[in-house]
Protein backbone atom coordinates (compact mmCIF):
# COMPACT_ATOMS: atom_id res chain seq x y z
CA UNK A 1 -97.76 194.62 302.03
CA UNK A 2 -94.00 193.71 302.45
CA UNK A 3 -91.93 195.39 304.77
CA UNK A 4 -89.80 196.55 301.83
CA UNK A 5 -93.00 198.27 300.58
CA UNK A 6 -93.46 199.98 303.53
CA UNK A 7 -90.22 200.98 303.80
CA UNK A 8 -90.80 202.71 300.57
CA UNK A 9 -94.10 204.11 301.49
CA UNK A 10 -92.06 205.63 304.34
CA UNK A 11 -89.60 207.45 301.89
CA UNK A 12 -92.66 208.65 300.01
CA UNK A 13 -94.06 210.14 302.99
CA UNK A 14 -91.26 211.78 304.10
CA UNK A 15 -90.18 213.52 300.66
CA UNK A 16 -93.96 214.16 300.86
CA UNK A 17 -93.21 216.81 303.84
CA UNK A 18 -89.92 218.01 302.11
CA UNK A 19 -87.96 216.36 304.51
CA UNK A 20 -86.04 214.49 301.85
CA UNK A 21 -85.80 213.92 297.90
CA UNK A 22 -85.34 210.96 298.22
CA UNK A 23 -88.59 209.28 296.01
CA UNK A 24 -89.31 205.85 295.69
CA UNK A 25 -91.42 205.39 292.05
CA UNK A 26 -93.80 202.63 293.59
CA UNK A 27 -96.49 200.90 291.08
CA UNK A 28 -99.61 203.22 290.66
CA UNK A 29 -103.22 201.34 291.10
CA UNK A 30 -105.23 200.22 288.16
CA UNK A 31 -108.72 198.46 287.89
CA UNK A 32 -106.95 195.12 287.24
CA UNK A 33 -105.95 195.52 291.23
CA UNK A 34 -109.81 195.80 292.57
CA UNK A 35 -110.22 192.80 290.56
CA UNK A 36 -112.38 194.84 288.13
CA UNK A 37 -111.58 194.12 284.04
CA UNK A 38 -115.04 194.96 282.23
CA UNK A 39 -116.87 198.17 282.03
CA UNK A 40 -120.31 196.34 282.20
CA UNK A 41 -122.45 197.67 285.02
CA UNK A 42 -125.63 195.63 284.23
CA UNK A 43 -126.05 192.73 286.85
CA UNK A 44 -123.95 189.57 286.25
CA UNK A 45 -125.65 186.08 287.72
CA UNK A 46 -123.83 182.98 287.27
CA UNK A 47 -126.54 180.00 286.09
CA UNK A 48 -124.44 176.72 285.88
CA UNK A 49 -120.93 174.99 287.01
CA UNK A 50 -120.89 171.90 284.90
CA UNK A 51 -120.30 169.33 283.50
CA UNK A 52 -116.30 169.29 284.73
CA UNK A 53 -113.56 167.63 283.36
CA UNK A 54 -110.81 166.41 285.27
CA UNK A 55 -111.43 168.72 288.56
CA UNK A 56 -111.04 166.98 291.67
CA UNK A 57 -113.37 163.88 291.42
CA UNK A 58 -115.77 165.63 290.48
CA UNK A 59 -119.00 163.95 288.25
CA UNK A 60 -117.96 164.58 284.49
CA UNK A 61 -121.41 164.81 283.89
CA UNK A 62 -122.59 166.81 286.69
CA UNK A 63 -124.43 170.21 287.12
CA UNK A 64 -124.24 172.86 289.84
CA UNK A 65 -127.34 174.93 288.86
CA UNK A 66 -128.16 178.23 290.35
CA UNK A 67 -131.58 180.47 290.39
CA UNK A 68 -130.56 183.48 288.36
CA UNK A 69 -132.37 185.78 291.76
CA UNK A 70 -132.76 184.83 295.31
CA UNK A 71 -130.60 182.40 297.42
CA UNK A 72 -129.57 179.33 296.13
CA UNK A 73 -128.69 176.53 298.90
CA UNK A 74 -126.35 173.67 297.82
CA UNK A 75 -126.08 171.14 300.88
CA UNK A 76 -124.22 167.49 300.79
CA UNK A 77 -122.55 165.27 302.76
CA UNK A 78 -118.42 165.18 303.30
CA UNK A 79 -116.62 164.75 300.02
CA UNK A 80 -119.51 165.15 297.64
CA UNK A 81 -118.07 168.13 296.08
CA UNK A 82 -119.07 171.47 297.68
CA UNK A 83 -115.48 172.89 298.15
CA UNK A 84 -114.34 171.85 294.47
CA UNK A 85 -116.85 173.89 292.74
CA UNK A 86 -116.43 176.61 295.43
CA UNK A 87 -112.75 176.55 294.38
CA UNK A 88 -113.91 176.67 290.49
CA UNK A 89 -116.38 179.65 291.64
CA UNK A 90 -113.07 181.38 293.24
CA UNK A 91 -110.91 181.30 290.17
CA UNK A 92 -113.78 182.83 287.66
CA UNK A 93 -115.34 185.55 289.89
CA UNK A 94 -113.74 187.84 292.47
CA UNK A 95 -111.89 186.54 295.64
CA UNK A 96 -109.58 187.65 297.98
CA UNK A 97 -107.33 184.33 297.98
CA UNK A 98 -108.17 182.26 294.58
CA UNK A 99 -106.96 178.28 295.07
CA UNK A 100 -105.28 176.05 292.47
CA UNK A 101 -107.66 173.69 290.95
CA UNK A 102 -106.35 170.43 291.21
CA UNK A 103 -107.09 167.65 288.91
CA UNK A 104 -108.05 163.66 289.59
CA UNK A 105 -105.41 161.68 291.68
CA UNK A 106 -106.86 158.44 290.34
CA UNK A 107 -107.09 159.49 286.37
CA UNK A 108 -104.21 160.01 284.44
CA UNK A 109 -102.20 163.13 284.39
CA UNK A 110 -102.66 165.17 281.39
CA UNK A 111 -105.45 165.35 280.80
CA UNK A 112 -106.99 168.93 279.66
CA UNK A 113 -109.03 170.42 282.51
CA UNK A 114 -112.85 172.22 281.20
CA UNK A 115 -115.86 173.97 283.12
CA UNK A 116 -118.78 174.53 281.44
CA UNK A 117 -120.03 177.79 282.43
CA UNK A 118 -123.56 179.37 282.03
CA UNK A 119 -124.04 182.75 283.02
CA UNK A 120 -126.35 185.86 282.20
CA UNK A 121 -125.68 189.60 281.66
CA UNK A 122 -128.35 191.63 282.35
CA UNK A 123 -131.66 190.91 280.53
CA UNK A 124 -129.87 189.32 277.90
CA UNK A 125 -129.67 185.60 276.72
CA UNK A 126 -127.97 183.09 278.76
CA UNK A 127 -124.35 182.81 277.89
CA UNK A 128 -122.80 178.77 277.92
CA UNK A 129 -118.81 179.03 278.00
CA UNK A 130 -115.79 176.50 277.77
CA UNK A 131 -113.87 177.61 280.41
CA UNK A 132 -110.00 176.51 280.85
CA UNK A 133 -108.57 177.51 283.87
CA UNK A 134 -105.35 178.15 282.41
CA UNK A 135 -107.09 181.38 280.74
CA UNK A 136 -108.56 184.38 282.46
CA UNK A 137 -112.27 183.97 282.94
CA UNK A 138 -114.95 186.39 281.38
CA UNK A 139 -114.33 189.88 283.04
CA UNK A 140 -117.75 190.42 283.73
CA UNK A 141 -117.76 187.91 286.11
CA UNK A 142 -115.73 190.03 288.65
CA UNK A 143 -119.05 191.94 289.52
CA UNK A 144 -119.41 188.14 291.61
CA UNK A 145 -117.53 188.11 294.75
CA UNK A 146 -117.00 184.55 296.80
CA UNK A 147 -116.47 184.74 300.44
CA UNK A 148 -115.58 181.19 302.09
CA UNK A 149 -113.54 180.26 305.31
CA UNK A 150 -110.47 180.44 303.90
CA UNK A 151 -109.88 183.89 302.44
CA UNK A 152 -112.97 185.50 304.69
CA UNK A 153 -111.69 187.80 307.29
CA UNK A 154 -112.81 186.37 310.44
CA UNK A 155 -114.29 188.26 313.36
CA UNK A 156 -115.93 187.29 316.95
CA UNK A 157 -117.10 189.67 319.39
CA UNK A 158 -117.87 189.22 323.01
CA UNK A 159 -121.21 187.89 321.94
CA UNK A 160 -119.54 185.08 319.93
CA UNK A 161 -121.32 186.28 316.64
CA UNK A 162 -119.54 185.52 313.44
CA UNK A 163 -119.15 188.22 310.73
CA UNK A 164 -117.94 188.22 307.14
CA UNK A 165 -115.19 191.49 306.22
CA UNK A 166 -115.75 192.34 302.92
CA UNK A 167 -112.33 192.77 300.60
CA UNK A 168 -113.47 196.47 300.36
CA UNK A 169 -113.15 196.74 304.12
CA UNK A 170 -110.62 194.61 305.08
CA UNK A 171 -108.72 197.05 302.20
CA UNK A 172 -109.75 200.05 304.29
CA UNK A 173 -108.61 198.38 307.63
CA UNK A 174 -105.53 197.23 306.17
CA UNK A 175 -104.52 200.85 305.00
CA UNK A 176 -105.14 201.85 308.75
CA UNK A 177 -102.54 199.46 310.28
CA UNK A 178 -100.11 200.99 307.77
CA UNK A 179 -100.80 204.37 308.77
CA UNK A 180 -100.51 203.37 312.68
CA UNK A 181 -97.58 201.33 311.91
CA UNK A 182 -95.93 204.54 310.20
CA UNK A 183 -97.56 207.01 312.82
CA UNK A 184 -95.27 204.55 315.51
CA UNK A 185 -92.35 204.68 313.37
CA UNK A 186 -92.62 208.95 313.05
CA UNK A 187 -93.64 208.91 316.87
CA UNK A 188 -90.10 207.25 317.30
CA UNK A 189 -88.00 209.55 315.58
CA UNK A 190 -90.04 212.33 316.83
CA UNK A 191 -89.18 211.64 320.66
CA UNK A 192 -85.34 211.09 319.09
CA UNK A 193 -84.80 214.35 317.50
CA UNK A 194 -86.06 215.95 320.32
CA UNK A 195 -83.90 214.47 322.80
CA UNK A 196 -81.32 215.68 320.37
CA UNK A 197 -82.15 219.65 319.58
CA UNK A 198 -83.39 219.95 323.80
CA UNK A 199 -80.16 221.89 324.25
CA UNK A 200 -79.85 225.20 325.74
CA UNK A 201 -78.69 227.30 322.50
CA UNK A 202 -75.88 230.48 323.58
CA UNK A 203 -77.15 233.64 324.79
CA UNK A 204 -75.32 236.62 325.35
CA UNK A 205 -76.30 237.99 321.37
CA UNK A 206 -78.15 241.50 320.67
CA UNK A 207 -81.36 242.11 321.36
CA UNK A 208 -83.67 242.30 318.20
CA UNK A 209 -80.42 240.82 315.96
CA UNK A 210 -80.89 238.49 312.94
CA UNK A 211 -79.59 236.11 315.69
CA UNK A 212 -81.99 236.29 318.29
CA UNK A 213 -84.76 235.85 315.56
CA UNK A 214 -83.78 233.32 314.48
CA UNK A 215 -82.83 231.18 317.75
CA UNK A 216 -86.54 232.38 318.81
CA UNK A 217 -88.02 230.45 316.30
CA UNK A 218 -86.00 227.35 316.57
CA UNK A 219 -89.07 226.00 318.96
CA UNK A 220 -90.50 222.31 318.04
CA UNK A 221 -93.96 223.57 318.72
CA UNK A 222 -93.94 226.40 316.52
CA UNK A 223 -94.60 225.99 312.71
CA UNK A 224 -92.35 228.35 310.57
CA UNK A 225 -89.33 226.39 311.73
CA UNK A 226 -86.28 227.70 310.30
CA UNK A 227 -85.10 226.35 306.52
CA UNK A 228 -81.31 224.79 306.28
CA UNK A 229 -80.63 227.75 303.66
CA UNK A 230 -81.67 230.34 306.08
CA UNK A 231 -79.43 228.66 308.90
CA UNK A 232 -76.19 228.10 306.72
CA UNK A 233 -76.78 232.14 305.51
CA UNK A 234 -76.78 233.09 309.14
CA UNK A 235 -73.72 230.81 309.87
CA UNK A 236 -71.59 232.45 307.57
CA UNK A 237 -69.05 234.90 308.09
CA UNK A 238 -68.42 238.39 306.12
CA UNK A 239 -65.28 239.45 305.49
CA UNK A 240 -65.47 242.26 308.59
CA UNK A 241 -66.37 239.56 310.84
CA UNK A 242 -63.15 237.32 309.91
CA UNK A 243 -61.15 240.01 310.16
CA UNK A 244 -62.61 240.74 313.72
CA UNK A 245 -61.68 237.24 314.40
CA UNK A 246 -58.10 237.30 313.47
CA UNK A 247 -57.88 240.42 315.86
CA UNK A 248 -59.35 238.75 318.79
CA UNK A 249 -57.67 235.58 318.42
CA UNK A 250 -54.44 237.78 318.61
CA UNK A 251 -55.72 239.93 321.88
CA UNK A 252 -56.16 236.26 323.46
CA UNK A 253 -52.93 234.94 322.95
CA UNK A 254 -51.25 238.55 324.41
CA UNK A 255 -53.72 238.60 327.62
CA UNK A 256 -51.07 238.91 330.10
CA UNK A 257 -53.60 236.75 333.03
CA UNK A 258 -53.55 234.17 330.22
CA UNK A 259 -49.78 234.18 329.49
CA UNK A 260 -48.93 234.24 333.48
CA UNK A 261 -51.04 231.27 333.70
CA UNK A 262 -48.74 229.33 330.95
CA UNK A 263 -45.52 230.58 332.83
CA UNK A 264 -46.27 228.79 336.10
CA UNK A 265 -47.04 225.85 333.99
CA UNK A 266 -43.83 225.90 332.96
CA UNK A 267 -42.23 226.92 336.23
CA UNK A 268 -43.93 223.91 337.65
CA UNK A 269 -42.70 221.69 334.73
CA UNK A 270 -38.94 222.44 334.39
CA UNK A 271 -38.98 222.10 337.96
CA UNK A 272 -39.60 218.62 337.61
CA UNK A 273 -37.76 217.75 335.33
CA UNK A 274 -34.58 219.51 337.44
CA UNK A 275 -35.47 217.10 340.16
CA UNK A 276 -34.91 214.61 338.00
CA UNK A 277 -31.71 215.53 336.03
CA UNK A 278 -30.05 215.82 340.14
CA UNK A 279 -30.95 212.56 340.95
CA UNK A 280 -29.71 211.03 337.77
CA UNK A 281 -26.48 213.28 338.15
CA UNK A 282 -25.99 211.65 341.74
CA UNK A 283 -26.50 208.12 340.85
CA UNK A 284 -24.34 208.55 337.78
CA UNK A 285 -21.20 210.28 339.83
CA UNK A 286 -18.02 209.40 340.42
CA UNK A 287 -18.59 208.90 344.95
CA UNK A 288 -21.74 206.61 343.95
CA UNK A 289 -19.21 204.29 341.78
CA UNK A 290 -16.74 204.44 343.91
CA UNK A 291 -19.12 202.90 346.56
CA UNK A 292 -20.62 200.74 344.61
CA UNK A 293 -16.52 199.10 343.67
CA UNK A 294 -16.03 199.37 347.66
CA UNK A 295 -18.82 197.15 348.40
CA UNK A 296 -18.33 194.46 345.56
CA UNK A 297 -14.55 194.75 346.98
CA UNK A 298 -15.65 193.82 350.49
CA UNK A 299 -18.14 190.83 349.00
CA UNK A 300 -15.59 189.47 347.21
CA UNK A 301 -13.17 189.79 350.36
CA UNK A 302 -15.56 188.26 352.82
CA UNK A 303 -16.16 185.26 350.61
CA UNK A 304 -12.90 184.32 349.97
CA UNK A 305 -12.58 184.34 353.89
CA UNK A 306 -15.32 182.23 354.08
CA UNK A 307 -13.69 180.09 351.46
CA UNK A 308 -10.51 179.84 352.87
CA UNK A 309 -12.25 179.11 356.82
CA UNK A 310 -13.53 175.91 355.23
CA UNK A 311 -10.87 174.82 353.29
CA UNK A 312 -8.73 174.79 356.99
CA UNK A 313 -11.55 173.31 358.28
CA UNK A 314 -11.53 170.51 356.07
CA UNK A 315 -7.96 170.08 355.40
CA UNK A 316 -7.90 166.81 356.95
CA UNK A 317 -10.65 165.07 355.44
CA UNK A 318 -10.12 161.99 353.05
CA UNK A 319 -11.53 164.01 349.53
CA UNK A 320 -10.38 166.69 348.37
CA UNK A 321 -12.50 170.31 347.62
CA UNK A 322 -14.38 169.09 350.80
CA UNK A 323 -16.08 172.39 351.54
CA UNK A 324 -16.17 174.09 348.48
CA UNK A 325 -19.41 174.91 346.64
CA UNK A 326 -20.02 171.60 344.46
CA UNK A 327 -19.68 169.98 348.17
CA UNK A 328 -22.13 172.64 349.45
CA UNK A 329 -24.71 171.81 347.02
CA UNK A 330 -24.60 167.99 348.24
CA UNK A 331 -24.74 168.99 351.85
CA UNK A 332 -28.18 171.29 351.02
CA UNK A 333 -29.30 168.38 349.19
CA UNK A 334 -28.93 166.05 351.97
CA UNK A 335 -30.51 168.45 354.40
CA UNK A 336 -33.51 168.74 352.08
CA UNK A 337 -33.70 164.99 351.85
CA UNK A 338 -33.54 164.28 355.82
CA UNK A 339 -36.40 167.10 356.25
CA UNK A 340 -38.05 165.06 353.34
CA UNK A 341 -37.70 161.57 354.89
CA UNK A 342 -38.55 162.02 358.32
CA UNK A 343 -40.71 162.79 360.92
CA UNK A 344 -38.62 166.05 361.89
CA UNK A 345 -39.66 169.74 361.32
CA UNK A 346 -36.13 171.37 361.74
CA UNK A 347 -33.24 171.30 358.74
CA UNK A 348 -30.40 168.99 361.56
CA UNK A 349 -28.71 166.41 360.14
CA UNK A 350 -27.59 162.87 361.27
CA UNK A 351 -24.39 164.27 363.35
CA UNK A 352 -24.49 161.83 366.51
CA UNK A 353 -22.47 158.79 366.79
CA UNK A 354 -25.19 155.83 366.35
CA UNK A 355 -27.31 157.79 363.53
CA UNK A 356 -28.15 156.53 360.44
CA UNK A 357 -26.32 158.27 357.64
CA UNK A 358 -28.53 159.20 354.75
CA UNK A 359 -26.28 158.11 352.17
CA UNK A 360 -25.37 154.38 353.23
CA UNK A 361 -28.05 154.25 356.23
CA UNK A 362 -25.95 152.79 358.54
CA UNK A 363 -25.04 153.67 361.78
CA UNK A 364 -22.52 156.83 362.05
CA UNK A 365 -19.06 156.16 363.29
CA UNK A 366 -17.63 158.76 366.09
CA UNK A 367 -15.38 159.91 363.30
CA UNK A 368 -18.33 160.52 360.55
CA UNK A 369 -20.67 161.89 363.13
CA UNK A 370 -17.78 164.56 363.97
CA UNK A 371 -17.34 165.28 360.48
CA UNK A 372 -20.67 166.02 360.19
CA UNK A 373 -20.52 168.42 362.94
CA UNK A 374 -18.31 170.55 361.33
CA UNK A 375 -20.05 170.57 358.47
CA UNK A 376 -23.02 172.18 359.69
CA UNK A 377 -20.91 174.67 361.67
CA UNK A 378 -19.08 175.27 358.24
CA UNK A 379 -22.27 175.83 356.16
CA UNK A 380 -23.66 178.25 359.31
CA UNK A 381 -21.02 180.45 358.97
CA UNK A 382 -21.03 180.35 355.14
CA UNK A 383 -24.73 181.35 355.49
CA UNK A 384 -24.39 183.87 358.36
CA UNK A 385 -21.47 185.46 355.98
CA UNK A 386 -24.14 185.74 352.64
CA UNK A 387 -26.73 187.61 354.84
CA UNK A 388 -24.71 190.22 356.11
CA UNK A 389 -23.08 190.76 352.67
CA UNK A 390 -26.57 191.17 351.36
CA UNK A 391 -27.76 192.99 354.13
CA UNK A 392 -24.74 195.34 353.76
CA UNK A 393 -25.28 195.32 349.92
CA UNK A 394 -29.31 196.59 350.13
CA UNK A 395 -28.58 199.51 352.63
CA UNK A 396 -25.98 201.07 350.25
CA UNK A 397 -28.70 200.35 347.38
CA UNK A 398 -31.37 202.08 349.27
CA UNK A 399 -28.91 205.03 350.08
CA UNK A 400 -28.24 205.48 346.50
């Protein structure tokens, strides 16, 4: 059984309780299944196996006799040929799992395979048959059923006693696990589909009503469960009913609690939005730009002060632009260089007469260690100047 036949076994089942109509055409039993093809009921005995030709290694001229009542015992040592006419039993009577018959490894390949076959029907004469086991075998000789370890269902109780299953009960068994496997599967959806109707269903409908009736019997334990028909006739509307629908829909929308409700909404919402229409008014007026052109007035102002302090400052020196900002950025660079190179913590530079000068690392005259001076004092001021213009700068921001 393959899961895509139980799958369709499923299907069956549930078109089988008009759940679905959905039926899967599945193919229908016949005697050729039960491994029955002959209508003889008289007692079949097999006599003889042999002579075989080109089966195994077995004897060519051989002969597996057999009493035609009682128990017949065949008993040998490893390799003297029990399984291979056990397999040539398999293929011509019944057997759960029939094996290929395989021919001599050491004779060449080709050659026709025959088993000579004696057997008796009743009371009537012995019957000797040519078999090939590329044809069916006589179908009388289903009524014989082989049972060895490999296609014998296998059993050991607590007692360790060994028992043969039969292919007619290991067919019963086997149509049990199906039903428990399907019985889990239903068990499943059952426990789903429960979780999904337990819902509290809305009350509030007359007493005695079509309604009521029918939400009564919408109960999982009860058994005249409701058909889809009968639900979708309930579920529609007449034409009184729509019209009583249009008419309440209109009440609703003129209940004055409902329509007070949606004016404070809106009170509350165009209020907000006011709020912000006045603050974009005052940061787009005429006094906020006129601040904002006073303050870049007064940055621009206090940095050409600044400019002008160092170019007085500096008047003197040997190069020109000394103080402007290309020279600044050289004068941060060799303050981040001296913090960079030595052992001290602060941002000083070289400025006393007998310091090494970062440049040309010699000694600093009286007259470079003065210049050096004022450069520092210079860049201080320059410094002190750029934080009170920002300072100045992010107090009118936050104002506005």
């Amino acid at each position: 059984m393959s899961d895509d036949d139980l799958v369709a076994i499923r299907k069956n089942v549930i078109a089988a309780a008009r759940l679905s109509e959905e039926l899967v055409e599945g193919e229908s039993l016949d005697r050729g299944h039960l491994g029955i093809s002959s209508n003889e009921t008289r007692r079949t005995a097999i006599l003889q196996l042999g002579p075989v030709e080109n089966i195994d290694r077995l004897a060519p001229n051989q002969q597996l006799r057999f009493a035609p009542a009682g128990i017949t015992l065949v008993y040998g040592e490893n390799g003297s040929g029990k399984s291979g006419y056990t397999r040539i039993a398999k293929r011509l009577c019944r057997s759960l799992a029939a094996d290929d018959l395989r021919g001599n490894v050491f004779a060449e390949s080709g050659n026709a395979r025959k088993v000579t076959v004696r057997y008796k029907v009743g009371d009537d004469e012995p019957i000797a048959l040519e078999w090939d086991p590329q044809t069916d075998a006589p179908g009388v000789l289903q009524q014989i059923s082989v049972f060895d370890s490999g296609n014998a269902r296998l059993y050991v109780d607590t007692k360790n006693r060994v028992a043969y299953l039969p292919k007619e009960i290991a067919i019963l068994e086997h149509h049990g696990e199906i039903c428990q496997r399907l019985s889990q599967g239903f068990a499943t959806d059952e426990r789903t589909s429960l979780t999904r109707i337990s819902v509290p269903f809305s009350t509030g409908y007359s007493p005695g009503s079509s309604v009521t009736a029918m939400l009564a019997r919408l109960d999982p334990a009860r058994t005249d469960l409701p058909i889809a028909d009968e639900l979708n006739t309930l579920a529609e509307l007449s034409d009184a009913e729509r019209g009583e629908l249009v008419d309440l829909e209109r009440e609703l929308a003129a209940d004055p609690m409902a329509m007070a409700a949606a004016r404070r909404r809106m009170v509350a919402l165009l209020g907000r939005i006011d709020e912000v229409l006045v603050g974009l008014q005052e940061a787009l007026s005429n006094d906020f730009e006129v601040k904002l052109a006073a303050a870049r007035a007064t940055c621009i102002e206090a940095d050409k002060a600044v400019r002008l302090s160092a170019m007085e400052r500096f008047a003197n020196e040997p190069f020109k632009n000394t103080g402007t900002d290309a020279w600044r950025i050289l004068f941060e660079a060799a303050r981040a260089f001296a913090i960079s190179s030595g052992d001290q913590t602060d941002d000083r530079l070289p400025a006393v007469e007998g310091d090494l000068c970062l440049l040309c690392q010699e000694p600093l005259s009286e007259a470079g260690a003065s210049r050096i001076g004022r450069s520092m004092t210079s860049s201080a001021a320059r410094l002190l100047a750029w934080r009170r213009r920002r300072e100045r700068g992010l107090k009118k921001h936050s104002a506005a």
